[in-house]
PDB file of N, CA and C in Angstrom:
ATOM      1  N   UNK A   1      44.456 -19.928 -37.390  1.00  0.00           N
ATOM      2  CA  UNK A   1      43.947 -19.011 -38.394  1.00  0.00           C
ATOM      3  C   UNK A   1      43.829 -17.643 -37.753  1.00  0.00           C
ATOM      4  N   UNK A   2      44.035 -16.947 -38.287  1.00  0.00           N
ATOM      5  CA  UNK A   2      44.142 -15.467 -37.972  1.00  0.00           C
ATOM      6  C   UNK A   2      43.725 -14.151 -38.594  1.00  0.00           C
ATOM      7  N   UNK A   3      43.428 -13.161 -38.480  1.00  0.00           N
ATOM      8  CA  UNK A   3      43.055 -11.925 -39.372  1.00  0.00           C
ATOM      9  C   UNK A   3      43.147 -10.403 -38.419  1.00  0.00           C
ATOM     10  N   UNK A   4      43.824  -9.499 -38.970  1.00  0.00           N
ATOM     11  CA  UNK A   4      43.711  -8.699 -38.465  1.00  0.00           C
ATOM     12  C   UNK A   4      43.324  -7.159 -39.334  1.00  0.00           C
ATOM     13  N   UNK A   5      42.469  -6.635 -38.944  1.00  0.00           N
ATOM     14  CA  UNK A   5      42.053  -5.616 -39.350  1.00  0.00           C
ATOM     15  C   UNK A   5      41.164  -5.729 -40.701  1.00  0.00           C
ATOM     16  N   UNK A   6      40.766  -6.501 -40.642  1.00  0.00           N
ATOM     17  CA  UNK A   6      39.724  -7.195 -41.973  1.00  0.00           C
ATOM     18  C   UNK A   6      38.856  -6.846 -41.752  1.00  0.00           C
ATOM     19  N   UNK A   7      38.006  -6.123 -41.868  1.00  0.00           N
ATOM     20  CA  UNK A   7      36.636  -5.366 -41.829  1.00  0.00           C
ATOM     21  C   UNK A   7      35.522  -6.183 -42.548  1.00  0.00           C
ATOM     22  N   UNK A   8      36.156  -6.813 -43.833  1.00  0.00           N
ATOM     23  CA  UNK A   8      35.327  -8.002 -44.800  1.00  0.00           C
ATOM     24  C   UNK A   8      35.570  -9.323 -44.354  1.00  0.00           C
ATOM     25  N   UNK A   9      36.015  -9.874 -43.902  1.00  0.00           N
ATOM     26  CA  UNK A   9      36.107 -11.150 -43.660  1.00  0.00           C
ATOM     27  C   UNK A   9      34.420 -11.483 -43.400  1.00  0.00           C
ATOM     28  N   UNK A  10      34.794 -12.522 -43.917  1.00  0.00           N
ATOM     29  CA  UNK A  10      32.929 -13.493 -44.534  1.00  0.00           C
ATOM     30  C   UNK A  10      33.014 -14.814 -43.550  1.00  0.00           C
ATOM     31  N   UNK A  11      31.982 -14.959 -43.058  1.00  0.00           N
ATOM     32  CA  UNK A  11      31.677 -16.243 -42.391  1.00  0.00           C
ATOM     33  C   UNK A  11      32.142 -17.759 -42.938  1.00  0.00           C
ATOM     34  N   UNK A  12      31.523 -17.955 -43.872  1.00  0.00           N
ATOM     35  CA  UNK A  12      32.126 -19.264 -44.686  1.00  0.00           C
ATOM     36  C   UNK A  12      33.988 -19.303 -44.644  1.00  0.00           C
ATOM     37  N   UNK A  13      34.665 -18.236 -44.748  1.00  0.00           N
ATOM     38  CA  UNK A  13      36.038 -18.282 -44.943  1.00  0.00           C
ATOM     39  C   UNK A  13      36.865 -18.679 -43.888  1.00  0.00           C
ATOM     40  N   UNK A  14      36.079 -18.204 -42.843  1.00  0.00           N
ATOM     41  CA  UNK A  14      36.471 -18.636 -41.145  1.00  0.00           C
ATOM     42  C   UNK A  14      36.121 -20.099 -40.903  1.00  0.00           C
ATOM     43  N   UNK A  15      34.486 -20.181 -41.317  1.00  0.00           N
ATOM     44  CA  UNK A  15      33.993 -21.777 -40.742  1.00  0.00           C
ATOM     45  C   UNK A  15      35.708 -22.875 -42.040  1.00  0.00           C
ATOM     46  N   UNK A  16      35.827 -22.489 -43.023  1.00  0.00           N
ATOM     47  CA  UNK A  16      36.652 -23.520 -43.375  1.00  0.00           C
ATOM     48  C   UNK A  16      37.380 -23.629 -43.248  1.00  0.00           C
ATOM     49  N   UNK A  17      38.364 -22.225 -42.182  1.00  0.00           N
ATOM     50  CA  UNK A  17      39.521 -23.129 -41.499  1.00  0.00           C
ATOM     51  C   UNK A  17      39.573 -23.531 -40.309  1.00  0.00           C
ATOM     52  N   UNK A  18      38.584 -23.658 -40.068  1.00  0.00           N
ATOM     53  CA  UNK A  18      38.360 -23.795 -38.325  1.00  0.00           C
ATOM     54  C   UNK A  18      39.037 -25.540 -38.206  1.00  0.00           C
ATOM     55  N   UNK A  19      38.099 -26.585 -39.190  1.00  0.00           N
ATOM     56  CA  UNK A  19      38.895 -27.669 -38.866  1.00  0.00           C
ATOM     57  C   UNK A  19      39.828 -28.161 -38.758  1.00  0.00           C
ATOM     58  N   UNK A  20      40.830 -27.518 -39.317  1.00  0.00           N
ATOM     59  CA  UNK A  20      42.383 -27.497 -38.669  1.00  0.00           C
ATOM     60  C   UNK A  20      43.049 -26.416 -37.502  1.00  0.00           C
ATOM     61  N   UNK A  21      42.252 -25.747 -36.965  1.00  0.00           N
ATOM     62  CA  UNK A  21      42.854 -24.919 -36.104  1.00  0.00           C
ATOM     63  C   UNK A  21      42.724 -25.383 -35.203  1.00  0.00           C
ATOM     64  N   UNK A  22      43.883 -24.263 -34.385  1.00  0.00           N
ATOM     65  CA  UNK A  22      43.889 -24.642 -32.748  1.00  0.00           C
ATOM     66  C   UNK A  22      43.467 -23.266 -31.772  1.00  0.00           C
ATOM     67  N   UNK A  23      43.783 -22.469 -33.097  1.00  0.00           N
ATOM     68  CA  UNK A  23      43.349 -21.206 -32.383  1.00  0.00           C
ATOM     69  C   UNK A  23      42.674 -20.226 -33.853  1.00  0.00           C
ATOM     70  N   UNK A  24      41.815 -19.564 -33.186  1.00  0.00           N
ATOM     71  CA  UNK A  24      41.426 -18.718 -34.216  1.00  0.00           C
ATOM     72  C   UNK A  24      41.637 -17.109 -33.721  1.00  0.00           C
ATOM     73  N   UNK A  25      41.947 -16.249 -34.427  1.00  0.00           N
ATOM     74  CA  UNK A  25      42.446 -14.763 -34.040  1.00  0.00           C
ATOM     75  C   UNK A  25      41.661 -14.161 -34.952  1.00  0.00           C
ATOM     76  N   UNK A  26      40.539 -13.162 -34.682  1.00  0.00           N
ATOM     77  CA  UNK A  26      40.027 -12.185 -35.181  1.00  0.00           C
ATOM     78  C   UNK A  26      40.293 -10.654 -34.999  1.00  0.00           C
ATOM     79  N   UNK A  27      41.526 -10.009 -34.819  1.00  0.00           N
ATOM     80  CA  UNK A  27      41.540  -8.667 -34.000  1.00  0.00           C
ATOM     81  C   UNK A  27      41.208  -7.350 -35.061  1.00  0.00           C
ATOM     82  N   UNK A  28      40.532  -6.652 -34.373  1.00  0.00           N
ATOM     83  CA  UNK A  28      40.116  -5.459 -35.075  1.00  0.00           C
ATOM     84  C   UNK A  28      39.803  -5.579 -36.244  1.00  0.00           C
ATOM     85  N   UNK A  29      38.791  -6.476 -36.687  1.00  0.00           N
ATOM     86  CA  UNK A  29      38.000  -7.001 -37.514  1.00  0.00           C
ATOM     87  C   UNK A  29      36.562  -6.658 -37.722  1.00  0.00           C
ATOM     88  N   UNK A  30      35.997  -5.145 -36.751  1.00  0.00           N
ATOM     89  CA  UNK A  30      34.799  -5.001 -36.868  1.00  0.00           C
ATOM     90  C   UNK A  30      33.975  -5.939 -36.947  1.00  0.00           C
ATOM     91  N   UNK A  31      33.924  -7.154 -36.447  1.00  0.00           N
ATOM     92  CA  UNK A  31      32.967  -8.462 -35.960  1.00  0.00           C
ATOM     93  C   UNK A  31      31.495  -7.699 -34.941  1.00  0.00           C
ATOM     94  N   UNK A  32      30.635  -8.222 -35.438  1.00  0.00           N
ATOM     95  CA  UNK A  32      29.421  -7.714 -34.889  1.00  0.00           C
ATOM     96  C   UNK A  32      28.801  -8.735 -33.856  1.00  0.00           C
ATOM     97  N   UNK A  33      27.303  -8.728 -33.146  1.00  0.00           N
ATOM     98  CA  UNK A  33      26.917  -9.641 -32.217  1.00  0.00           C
ATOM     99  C   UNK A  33      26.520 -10.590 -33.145  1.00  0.00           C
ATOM    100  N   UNK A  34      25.878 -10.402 -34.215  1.00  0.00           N
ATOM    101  CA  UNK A  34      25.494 -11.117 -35.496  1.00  0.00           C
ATOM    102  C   UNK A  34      25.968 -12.068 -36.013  1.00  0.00           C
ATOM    103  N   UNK A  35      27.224 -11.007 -36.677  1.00  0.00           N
ATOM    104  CA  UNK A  35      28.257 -12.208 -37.524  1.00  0.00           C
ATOM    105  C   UNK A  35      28.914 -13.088 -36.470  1.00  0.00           C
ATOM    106  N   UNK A  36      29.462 -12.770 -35.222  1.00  0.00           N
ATOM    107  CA  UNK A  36      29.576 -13.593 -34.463  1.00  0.00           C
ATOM    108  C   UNK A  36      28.833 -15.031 -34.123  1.00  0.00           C
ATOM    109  N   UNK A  37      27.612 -14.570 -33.761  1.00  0.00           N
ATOM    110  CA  UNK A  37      26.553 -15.642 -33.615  1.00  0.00           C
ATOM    111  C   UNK A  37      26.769 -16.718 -35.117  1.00  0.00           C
ATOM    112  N   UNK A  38      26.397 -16.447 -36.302  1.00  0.00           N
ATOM    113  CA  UNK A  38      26.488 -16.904 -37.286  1.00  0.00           C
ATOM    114  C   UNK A  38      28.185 -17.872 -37.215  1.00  0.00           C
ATOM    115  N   UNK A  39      28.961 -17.346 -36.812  1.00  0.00           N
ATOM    116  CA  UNK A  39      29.840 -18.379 -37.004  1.00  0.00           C
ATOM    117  C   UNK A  39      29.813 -19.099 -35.735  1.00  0.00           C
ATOM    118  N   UNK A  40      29.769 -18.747 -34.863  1.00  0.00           N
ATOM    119  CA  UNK A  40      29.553 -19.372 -33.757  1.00  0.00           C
ATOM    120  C   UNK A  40      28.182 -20.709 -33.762  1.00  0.00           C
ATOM    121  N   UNK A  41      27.470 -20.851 -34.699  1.00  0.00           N
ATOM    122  CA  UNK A  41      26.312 -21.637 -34.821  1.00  0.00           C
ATOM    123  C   UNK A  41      26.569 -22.687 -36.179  1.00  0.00           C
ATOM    124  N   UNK A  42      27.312 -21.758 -37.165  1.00  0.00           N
ATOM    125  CA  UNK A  42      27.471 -22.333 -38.453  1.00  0.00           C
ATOM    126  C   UNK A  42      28.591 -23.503 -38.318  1.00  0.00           C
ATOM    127  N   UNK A  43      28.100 -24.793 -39.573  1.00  0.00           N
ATOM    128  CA  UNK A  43      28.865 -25.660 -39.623  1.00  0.00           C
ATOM    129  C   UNK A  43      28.531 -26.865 -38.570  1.00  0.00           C
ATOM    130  N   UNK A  44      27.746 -26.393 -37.592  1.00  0.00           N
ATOM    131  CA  UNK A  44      28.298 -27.017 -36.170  1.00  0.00           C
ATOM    132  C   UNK A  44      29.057 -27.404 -35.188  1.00  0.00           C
ATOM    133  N   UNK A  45      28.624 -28.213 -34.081  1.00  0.00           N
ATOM    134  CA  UNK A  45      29.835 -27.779 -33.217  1.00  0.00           C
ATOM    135  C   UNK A  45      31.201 -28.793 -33.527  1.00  0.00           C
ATOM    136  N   UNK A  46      31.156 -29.651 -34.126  1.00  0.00           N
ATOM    137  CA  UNK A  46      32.333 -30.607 -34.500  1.00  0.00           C
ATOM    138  C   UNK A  46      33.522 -29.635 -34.930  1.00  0.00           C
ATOM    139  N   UNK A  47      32.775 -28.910 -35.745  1.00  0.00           N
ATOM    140  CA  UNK A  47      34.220 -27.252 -36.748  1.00  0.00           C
ATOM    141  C   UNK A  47      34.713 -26.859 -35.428  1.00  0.00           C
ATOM    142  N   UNK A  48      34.169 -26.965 -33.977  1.00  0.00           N
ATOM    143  CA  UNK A  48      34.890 -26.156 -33.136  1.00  0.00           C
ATOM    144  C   UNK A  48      35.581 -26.972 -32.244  1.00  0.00           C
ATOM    145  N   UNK A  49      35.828 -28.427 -32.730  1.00  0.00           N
ATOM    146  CA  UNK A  49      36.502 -28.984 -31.488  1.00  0.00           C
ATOM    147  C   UNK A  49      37.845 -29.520 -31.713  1.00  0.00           C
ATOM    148  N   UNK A  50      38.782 -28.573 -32.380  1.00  0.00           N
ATOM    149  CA  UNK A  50      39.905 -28.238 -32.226  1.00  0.00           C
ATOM    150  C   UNK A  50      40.363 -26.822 -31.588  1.00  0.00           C
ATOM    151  N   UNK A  51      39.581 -26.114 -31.588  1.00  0.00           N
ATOM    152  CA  UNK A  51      39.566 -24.926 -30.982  1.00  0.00           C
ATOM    153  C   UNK A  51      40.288 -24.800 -29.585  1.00  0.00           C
ATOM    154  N   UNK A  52      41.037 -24.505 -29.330  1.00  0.00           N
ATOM    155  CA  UNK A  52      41.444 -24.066 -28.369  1.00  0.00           C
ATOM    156  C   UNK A  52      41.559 -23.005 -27.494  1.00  0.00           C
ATOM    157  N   UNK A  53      41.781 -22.062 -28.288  1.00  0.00           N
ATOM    158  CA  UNK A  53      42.101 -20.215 -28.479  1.00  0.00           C
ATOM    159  C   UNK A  53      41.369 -19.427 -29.552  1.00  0.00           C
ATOM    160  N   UNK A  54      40.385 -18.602 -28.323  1.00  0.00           N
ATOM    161  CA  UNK A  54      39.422 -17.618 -29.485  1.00  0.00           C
ATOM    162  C   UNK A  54      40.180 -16.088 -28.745  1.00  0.00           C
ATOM    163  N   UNK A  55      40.493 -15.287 -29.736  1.00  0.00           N
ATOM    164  CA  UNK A  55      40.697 -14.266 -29.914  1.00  0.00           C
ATOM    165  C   UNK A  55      40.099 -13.113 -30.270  1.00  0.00           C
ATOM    166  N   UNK A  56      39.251 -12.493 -29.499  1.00  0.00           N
ATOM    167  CA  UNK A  56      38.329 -11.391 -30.234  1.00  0.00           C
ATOM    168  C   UNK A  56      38.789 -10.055 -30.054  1.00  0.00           C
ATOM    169  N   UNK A  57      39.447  -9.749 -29.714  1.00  0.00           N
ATOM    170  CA  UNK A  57      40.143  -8.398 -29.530  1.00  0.00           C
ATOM    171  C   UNK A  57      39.702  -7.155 -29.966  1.00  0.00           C
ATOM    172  N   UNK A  58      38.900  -5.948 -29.860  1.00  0.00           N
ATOM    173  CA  UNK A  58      38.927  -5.078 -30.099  1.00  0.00           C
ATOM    174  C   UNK A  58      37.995  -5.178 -31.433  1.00  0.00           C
ATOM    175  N   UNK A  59      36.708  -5.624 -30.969  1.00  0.00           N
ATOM    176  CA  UNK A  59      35.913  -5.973 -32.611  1.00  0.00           C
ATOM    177  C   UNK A  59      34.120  -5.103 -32.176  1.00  0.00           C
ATOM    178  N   UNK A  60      33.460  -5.485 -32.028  1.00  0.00           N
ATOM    179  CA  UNK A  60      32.476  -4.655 -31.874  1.00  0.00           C
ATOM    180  C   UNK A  60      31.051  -5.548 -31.180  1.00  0.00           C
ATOM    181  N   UNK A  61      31.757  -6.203 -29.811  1.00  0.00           N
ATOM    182  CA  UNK A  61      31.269  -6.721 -29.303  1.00  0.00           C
ATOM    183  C   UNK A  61      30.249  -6.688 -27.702  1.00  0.00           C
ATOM    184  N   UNK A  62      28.898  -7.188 -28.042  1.00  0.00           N
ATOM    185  CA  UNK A  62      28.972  -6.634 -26.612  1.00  0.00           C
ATOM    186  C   UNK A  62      28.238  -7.906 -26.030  1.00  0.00           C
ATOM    187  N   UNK A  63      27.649  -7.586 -24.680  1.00  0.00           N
ATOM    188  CA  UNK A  63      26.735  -8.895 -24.317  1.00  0.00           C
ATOM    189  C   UNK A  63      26.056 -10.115 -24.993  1.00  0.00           C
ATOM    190  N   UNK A  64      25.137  -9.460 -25.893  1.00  0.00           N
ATOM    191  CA  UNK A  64      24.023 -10.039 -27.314  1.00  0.00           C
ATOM    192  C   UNK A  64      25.334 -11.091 -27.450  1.00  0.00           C
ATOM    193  N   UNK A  65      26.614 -11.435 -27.855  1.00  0.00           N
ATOM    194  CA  UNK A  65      26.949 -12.060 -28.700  1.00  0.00           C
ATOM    195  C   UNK A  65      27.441 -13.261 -27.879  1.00  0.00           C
ATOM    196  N   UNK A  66      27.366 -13.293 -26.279  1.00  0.00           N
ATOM    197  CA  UNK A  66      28.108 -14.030 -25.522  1.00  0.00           C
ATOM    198  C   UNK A  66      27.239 -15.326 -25.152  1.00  0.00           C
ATOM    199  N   UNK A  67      26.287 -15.559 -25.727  1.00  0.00           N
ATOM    200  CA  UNK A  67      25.215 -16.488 -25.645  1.00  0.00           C
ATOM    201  C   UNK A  67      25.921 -17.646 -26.406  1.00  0.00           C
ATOM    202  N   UNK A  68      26.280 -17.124 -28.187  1.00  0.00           N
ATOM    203  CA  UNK A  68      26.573 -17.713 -28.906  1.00  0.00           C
ATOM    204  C   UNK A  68      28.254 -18.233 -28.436  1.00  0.00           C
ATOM    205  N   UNK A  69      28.793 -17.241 -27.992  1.00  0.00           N
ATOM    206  CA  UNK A  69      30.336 -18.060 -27.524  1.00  0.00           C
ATOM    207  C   UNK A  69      30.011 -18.824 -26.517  1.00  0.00           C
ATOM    208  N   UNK A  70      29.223 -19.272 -25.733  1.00  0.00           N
ATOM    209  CA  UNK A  70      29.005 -19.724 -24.275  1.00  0.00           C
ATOM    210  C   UNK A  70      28.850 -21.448 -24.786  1.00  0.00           C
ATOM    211  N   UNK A  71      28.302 -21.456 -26.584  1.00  0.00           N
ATOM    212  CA  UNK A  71      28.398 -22.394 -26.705  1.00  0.00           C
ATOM    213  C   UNK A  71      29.645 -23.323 -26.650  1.00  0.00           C
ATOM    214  N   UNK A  72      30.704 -22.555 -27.912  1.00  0.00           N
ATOM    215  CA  UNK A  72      31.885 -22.895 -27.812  1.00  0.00           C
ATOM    216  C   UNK A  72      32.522 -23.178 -26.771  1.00  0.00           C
ATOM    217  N   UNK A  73      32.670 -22.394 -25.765  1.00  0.00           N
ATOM    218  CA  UNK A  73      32.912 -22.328 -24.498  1.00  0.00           C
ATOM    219  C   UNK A  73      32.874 -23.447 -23.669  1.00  0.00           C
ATOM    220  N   UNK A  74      31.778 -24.049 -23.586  1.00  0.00           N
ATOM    221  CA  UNK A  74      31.444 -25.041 -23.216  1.00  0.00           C
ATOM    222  C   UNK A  74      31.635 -26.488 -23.931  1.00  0.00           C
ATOM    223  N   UNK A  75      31.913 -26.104 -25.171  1.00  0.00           N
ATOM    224  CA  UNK A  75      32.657 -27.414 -25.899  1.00  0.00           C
ATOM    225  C   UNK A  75      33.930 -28.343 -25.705  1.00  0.00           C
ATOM    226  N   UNK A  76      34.773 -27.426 -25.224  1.00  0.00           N
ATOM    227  CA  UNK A  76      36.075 -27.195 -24.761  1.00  0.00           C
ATOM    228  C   UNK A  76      37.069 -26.436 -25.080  1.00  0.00           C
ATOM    229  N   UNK A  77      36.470 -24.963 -25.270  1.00  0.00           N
ATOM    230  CA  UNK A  77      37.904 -23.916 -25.669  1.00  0.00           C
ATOM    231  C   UNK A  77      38.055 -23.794 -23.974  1.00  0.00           C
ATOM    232  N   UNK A  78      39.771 -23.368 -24.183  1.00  0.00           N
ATOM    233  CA  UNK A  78      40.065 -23.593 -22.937  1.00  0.00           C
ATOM    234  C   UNK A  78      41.266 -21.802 -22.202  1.00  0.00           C
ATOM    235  N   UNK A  79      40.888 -20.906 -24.260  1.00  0.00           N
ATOM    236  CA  UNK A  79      41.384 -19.189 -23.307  1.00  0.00           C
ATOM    237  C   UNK A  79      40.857 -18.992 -24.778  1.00  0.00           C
ATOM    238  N   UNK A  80      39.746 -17.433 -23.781  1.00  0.00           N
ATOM    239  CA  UNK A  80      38.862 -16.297 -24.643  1.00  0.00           C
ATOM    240  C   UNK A  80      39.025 -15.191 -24.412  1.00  0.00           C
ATOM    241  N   UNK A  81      39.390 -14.653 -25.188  1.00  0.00           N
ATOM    242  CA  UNK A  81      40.269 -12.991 -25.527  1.00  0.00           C
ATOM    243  C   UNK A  81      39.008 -12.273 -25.917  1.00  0.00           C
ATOM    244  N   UNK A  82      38.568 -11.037 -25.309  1.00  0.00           N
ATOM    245  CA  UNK A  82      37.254 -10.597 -25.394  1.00  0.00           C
ATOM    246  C   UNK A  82      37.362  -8.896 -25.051  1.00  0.00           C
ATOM    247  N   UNK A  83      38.929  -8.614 -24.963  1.00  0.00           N
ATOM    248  CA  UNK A  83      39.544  -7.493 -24.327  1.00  0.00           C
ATOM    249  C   UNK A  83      39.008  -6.091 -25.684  1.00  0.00           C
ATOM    250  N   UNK A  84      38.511  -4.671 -24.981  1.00  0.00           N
ATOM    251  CA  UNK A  84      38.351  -3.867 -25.880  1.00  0.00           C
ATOM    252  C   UNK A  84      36.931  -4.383 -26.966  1.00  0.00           C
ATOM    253  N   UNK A  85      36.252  -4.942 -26.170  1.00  0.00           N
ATOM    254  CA  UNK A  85      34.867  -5.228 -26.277  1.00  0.00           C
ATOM    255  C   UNK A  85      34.081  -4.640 -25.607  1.00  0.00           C
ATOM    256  N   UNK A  86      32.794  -4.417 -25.742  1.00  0.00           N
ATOM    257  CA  UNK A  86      31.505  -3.950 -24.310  1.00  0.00           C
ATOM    258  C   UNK A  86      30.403  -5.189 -24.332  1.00  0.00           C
ATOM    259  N   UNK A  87      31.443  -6.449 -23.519  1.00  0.00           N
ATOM    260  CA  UNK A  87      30.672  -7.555 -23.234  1.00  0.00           C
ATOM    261  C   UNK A  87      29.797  -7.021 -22.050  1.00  0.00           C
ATOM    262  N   UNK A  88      30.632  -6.366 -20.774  1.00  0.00           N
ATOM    263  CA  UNK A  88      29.943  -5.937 -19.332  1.00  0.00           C
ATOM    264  C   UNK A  88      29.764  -7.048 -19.043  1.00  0.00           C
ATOM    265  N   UNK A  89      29.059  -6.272 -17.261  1.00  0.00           N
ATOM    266  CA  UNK A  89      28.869  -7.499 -16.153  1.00  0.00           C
ATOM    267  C   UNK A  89      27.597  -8.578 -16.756  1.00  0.00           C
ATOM    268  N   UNK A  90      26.865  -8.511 -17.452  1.00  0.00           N
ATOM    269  CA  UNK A  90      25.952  -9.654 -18.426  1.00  0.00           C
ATOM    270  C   UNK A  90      26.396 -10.668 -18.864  1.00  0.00           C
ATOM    271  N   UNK A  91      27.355  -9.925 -19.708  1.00  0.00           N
ATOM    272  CA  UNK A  91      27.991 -10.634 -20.919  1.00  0.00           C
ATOM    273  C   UNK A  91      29.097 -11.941 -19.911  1.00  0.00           C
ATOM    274  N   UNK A  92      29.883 -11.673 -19.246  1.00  0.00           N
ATOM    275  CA  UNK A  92      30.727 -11.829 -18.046  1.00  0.00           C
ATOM    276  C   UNK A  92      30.092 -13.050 -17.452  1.00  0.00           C
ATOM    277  N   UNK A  93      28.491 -12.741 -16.821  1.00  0.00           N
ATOM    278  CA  UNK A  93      27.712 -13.982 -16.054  1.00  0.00           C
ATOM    279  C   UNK A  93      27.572 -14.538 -16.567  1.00  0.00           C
ATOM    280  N   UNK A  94      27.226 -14.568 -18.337  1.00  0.00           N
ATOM    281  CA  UNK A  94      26.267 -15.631 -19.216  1.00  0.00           C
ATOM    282  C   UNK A  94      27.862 -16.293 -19.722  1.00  0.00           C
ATOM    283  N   UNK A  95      28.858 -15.985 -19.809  1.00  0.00           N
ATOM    284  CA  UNK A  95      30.187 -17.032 -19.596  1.00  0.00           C
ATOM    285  C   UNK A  95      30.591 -17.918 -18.683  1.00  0.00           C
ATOM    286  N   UNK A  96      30.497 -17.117 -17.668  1.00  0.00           N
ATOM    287  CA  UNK A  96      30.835 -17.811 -16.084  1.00  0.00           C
ATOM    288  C   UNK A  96      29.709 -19.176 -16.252  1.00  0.00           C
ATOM    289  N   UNK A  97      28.286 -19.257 -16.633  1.00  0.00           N
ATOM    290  CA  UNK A  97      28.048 -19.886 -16.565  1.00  0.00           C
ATOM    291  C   UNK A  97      28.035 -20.961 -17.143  1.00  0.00           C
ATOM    292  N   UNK A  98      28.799 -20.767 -18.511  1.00  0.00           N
ATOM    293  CA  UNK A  98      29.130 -21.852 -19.559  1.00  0.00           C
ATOM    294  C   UNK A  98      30.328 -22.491 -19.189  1.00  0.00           C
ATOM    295  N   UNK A  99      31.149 -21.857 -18.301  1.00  0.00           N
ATOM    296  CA  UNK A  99      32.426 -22.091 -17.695  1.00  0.00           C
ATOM    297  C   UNK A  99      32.048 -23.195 -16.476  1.00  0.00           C
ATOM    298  N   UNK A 100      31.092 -23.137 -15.573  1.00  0.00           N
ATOM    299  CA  UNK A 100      30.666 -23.741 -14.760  1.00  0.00           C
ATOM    300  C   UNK A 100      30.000 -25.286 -15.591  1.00  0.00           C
ATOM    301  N   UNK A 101      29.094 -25.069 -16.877  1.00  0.00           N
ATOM    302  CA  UNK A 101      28.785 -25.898 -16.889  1.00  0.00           C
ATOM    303  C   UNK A 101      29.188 -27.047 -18.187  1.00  0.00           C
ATOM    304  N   UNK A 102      30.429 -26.572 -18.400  1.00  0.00           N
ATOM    305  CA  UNK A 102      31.150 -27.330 -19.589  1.00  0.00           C
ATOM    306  C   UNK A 102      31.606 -28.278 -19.176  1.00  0.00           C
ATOM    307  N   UNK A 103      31.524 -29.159 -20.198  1.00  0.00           N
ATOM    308  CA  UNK A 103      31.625 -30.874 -19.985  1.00  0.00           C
ATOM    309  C   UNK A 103      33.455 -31.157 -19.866  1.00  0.00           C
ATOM    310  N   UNK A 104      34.116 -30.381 -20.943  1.00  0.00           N
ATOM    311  CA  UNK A 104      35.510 -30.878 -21.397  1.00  0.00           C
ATOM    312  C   UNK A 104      36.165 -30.119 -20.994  1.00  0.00           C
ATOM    313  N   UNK A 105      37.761 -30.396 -20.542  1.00  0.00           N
ATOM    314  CA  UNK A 105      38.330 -29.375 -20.340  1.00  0.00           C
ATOM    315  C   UNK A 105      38.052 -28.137 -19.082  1.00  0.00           C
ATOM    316  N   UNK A 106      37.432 -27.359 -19.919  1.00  0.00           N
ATOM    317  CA  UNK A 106      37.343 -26.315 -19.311  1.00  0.00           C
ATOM    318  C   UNK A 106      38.160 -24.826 -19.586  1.00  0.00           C
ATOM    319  N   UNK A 107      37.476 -24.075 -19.354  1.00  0.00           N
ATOM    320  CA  UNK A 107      38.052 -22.744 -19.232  1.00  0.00           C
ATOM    321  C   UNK A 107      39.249 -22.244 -18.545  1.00  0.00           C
ATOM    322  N   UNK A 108      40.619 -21.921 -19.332  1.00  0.00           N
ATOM    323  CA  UNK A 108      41.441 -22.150 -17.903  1.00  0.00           C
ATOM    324  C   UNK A 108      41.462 -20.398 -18.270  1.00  0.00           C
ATOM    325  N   UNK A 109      41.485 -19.343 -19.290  1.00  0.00           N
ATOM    326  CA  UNK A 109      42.021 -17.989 -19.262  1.00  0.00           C
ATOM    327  C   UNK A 109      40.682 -17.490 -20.221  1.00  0.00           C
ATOM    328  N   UNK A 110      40.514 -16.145 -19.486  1.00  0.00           N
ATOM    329  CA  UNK A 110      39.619 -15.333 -20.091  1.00  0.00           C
ATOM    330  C   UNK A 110      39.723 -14.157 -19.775  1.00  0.00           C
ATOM    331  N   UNK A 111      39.937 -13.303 -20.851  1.00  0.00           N
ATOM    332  CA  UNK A 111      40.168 -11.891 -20.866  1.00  0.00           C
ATOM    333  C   UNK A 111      38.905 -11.167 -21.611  1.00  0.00           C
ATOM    334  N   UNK A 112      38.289 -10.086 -20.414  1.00  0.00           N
ATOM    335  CA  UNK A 112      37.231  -9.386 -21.044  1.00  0.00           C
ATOM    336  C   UNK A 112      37.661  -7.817 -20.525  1.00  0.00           C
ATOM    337  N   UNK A 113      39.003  -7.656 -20.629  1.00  0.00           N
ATOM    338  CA  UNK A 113      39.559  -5.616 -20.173  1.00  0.00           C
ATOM    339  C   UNK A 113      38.740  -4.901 -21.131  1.00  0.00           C
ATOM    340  N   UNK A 114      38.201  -3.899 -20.721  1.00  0.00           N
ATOM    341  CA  UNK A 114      37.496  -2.766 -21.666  1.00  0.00           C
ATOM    342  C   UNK A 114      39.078  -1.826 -22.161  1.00  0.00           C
TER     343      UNK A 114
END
């Protein structure tokens, strides 16, 4: 599932295609720490365990929101696109450590370029 440059894209529209995806792509979607969190929590974590590939590219992200991916993260996505964000060195540790302490898989690619 994918979207680019969607400024409206709604939470519910994402959580219902998540169960068939393998990857989800949000780029330049003005995504907040908020709406992030909210999908990142919504549905639960079962909607995310096809997930493979999160894509956040260039959305309006910074530290605040990396709590809520750390979950996913740790579920078993296994490459997070986070490039043209202001996650910073915070945002960065509170991954590393979901990376360290994920059960499945694992983290194999993660991109956080400003």
């Amino acid at each position: 599932f994918g979207r680019r440059n969607d400024p409206d894209i709604e939470v519910p529209v994402v959580l219902r295609s998540l169960r068939d995806a393998e990857a989800l792509r949000l780029v330049r979607c003005s995504i907040t720490d908020r709406w992030l969190a909210q999908l990142c929590h919504g549905g639960g974590a079962s909607k995310w365990n096809g997930v493979r590939l999160l894509d956040l590219r260039h959305n309006l992200l910074t530290a605040s929101c990396c709590t809520a991916v750390a979950g996913v993260v740790a579920g078993g996505l296994e490459a997070l696109v986070l490039d043209g964000n202001r996650v910073g060195a915070q945002g960065l540790e509170t991954l590393c450590a979901a990376v360290r302490g994920g059960q499945r898989g694992g983290l194999r690619w993660l991109s956080v370029a400003e």
